[in-house]
Protein backbone atom coordinates (compact mmCIF):
# COMPACT_ATOMS: atom_id res chain seq x y z
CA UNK A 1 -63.02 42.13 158.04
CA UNK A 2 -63.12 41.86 154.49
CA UNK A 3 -60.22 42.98 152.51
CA UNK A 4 -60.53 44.65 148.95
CA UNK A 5 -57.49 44.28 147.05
CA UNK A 6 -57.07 46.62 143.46
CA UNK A 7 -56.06 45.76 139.93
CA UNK A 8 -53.94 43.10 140.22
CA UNK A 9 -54.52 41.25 143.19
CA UNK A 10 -52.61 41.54 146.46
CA UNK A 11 -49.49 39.33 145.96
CA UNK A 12 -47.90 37.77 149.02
CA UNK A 13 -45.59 40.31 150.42
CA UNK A 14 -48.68 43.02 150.15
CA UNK A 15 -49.56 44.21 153.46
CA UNK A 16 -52.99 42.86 153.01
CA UNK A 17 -52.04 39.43 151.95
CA UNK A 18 -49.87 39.53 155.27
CA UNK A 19 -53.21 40.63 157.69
CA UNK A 20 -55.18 37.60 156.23
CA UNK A 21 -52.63 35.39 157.64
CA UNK A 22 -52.01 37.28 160.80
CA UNK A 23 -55.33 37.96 161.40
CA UNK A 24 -57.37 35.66 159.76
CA UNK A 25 -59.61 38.00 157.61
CA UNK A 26 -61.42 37.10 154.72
CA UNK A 27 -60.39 38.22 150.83
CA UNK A 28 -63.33 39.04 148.45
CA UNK A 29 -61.65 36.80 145.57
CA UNK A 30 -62.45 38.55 142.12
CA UNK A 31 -62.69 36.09 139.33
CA UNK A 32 -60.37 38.52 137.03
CA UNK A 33 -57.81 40.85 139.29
CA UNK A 34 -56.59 42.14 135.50
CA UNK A 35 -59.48 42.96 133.88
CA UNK A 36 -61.56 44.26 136.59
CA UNK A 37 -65.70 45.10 135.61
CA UNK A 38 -67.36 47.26 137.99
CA UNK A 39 -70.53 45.70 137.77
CA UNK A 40 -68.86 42.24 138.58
CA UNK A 41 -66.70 42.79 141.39
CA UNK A 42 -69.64 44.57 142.75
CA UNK A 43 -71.97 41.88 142.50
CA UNK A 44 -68.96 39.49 144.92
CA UNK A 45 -69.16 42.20 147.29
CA UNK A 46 -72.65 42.41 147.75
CA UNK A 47 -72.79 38.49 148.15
CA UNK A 48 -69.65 38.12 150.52
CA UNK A 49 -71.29 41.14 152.90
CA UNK A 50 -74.66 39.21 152.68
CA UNK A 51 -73.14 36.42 153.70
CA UNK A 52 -71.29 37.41 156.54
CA UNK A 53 -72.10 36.63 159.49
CA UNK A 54 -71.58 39.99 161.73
CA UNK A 55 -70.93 43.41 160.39
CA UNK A 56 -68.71 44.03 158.27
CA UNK A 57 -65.48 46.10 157.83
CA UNK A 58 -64.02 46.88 154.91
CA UNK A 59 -60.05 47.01 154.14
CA UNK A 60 -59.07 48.47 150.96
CA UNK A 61 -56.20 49.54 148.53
CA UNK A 62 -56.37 50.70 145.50
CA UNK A 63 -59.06 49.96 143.11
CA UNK A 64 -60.25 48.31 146.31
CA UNK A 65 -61.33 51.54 147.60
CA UNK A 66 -63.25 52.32 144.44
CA UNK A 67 -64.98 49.69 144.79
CA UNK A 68 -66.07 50.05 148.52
CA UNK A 69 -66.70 53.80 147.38
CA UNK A 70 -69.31 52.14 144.64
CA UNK A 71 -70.24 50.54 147.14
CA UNK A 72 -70.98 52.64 149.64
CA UNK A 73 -72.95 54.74 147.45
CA UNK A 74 -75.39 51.76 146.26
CA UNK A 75 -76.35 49.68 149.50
CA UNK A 76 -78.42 50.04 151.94
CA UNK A 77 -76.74 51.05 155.58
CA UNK A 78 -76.25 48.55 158.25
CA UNK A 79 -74.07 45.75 157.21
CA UNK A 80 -70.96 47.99 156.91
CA UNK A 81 -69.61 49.62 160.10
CA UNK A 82 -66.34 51.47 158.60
CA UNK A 83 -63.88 51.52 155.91
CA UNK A 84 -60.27 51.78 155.65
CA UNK A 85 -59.52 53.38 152.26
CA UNK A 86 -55.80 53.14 151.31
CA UNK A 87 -54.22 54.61 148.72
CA UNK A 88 -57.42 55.06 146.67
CA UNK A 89 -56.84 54.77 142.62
CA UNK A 90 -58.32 57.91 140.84
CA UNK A 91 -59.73 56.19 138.48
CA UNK A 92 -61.28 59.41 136.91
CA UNK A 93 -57.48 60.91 136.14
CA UNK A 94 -56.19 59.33 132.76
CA UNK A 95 -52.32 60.10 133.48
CA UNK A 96 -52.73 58.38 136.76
CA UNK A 97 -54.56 55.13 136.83
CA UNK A 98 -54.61 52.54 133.63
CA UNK A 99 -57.05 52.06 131.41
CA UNK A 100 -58.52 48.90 132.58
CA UNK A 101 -59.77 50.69 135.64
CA UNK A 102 -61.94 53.37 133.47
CA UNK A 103 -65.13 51.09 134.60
CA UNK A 104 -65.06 52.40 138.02
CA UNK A 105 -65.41 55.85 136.65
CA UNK A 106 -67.10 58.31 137.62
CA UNK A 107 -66.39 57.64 141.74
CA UNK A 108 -69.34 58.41 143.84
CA UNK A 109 -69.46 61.61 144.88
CA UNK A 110 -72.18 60.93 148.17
CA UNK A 111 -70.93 61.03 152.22
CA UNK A 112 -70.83 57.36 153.43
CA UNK A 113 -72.98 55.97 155.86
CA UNK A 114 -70.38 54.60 157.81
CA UNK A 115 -67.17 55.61 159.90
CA UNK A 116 -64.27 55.63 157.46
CA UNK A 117 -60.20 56.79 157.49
CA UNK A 118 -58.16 57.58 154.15
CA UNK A 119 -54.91 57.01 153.66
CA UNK A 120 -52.83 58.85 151.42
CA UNK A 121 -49.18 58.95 150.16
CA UNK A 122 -47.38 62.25 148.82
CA UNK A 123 -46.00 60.21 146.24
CA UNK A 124 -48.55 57.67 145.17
CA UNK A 125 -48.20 57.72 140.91
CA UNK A 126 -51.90 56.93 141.36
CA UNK A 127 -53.77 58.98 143.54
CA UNK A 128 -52.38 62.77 144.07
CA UNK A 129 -52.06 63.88 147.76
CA UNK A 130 -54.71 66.81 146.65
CA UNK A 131 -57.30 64.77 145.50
CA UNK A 132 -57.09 62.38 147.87
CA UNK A 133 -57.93 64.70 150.43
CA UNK A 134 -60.82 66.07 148.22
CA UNK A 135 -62.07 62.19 148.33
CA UNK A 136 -61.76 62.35 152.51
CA UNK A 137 -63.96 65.36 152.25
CA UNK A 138 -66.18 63.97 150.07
CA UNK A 139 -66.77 60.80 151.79
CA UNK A 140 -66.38 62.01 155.28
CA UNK A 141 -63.37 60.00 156.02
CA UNK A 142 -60.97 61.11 158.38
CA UNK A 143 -57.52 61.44 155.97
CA UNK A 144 -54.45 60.04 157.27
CA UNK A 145 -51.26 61.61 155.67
CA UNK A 146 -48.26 59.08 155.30
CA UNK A 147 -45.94 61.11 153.99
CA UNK A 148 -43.82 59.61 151.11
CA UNK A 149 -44.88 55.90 151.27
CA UNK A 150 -45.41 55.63 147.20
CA UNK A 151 -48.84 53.50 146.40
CA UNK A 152 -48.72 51.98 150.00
CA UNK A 153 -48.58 48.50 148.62
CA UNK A 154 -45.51 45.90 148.89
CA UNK A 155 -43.14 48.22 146.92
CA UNK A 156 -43.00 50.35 149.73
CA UNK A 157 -41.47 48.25 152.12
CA UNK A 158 -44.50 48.27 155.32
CA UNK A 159 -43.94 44.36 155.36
CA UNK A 160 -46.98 43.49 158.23
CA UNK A 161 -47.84 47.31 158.22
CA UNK A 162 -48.14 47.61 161.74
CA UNK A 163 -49.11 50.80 161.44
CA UNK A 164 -52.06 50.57 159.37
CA UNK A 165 -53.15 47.86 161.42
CA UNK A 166 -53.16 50.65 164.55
CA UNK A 167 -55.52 52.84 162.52
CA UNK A 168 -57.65 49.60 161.36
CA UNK A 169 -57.89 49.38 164.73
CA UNK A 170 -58.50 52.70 165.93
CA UNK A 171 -61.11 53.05 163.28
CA UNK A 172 -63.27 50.03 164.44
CA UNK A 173 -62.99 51.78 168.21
CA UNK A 174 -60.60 49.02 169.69
């Protein structure tokens, strides 16, 4: 499992953060979590999935998910066997997302290669519920609806989101 965190990082109370300890997967550490460059965080990616060992699945928020999207759209299939998406930034929408995610822009508009489930909030400020379905489509991903769960991050109170961890699990046929 390799998670994805977004702009910023995933601090210690994220629900991410949380599964590393629990269950022992691995972060794909981003030399800058504030001034993120497309190009560069794609470049760790490709490395850490080269280097791993098995097949890889992919666990990401945010700018996270962009990033798997990019992805997604660039390698070869194989070495990824699903993606959880969660709480994707739309980093095409200008009133949404900030400006230092502009270099993920446009997102790739191609059907993964790979099993992958979308979760989406009603109320995220950065992804609206519309176009996150629209994504789902786009990417055959199955979409997962929370409901009102803001950005899905630590400010919305999932502590070890068991729940997410259910759908992880589903996902990966467990």
């Amino acid at each position: 499992m390799l998670v994805l965190p977004g702009l910023g990082g995933s601090g210690p109370l994220h629900w991410q953060t949380r599964w590393e300890r629990l269950y022992g997967y691995e972060r794909v550490e981003q030399r800058d979590w504030d001034k993120p460059e497309r190009d560069a965080w794609l470049a760790l990616l490709e490395r850490s999935v080269a280097a791993a060992e098995a097949p890889v699945v992919l666990v990401a928020h945010s700018l996270g998910a962009a990033l798997a999207a990019h992805f997604a759209a660039a390698a070869a299939p194989g070495r990824i066997t699903a993606a959880l998406l969660v709480a994707p930034a739309d980093v095409e929408d200008t009133h949404c997302t900030p400006d230092e995610t502009r270099s993920f822009a446009p997102l790739p508009r191609v059907r993964f290669a790979f099993p992958a489930t979308l979760v989406a909030s009603r109320n995220d400020p950065y992804l609206r519920f519309e176009r996150a379905a629209q994504l789902a489509a786009t990417w055959g991903a199955q979409l997962v609806d929370l409901g009102a769960a803001g950005h899905i991050n630590a400010d919305s109170g999932l502590g070890d989101w068991a729940q997410g961890h259910e759908l992880l699990r589903q996902l990966c046929g467990a």
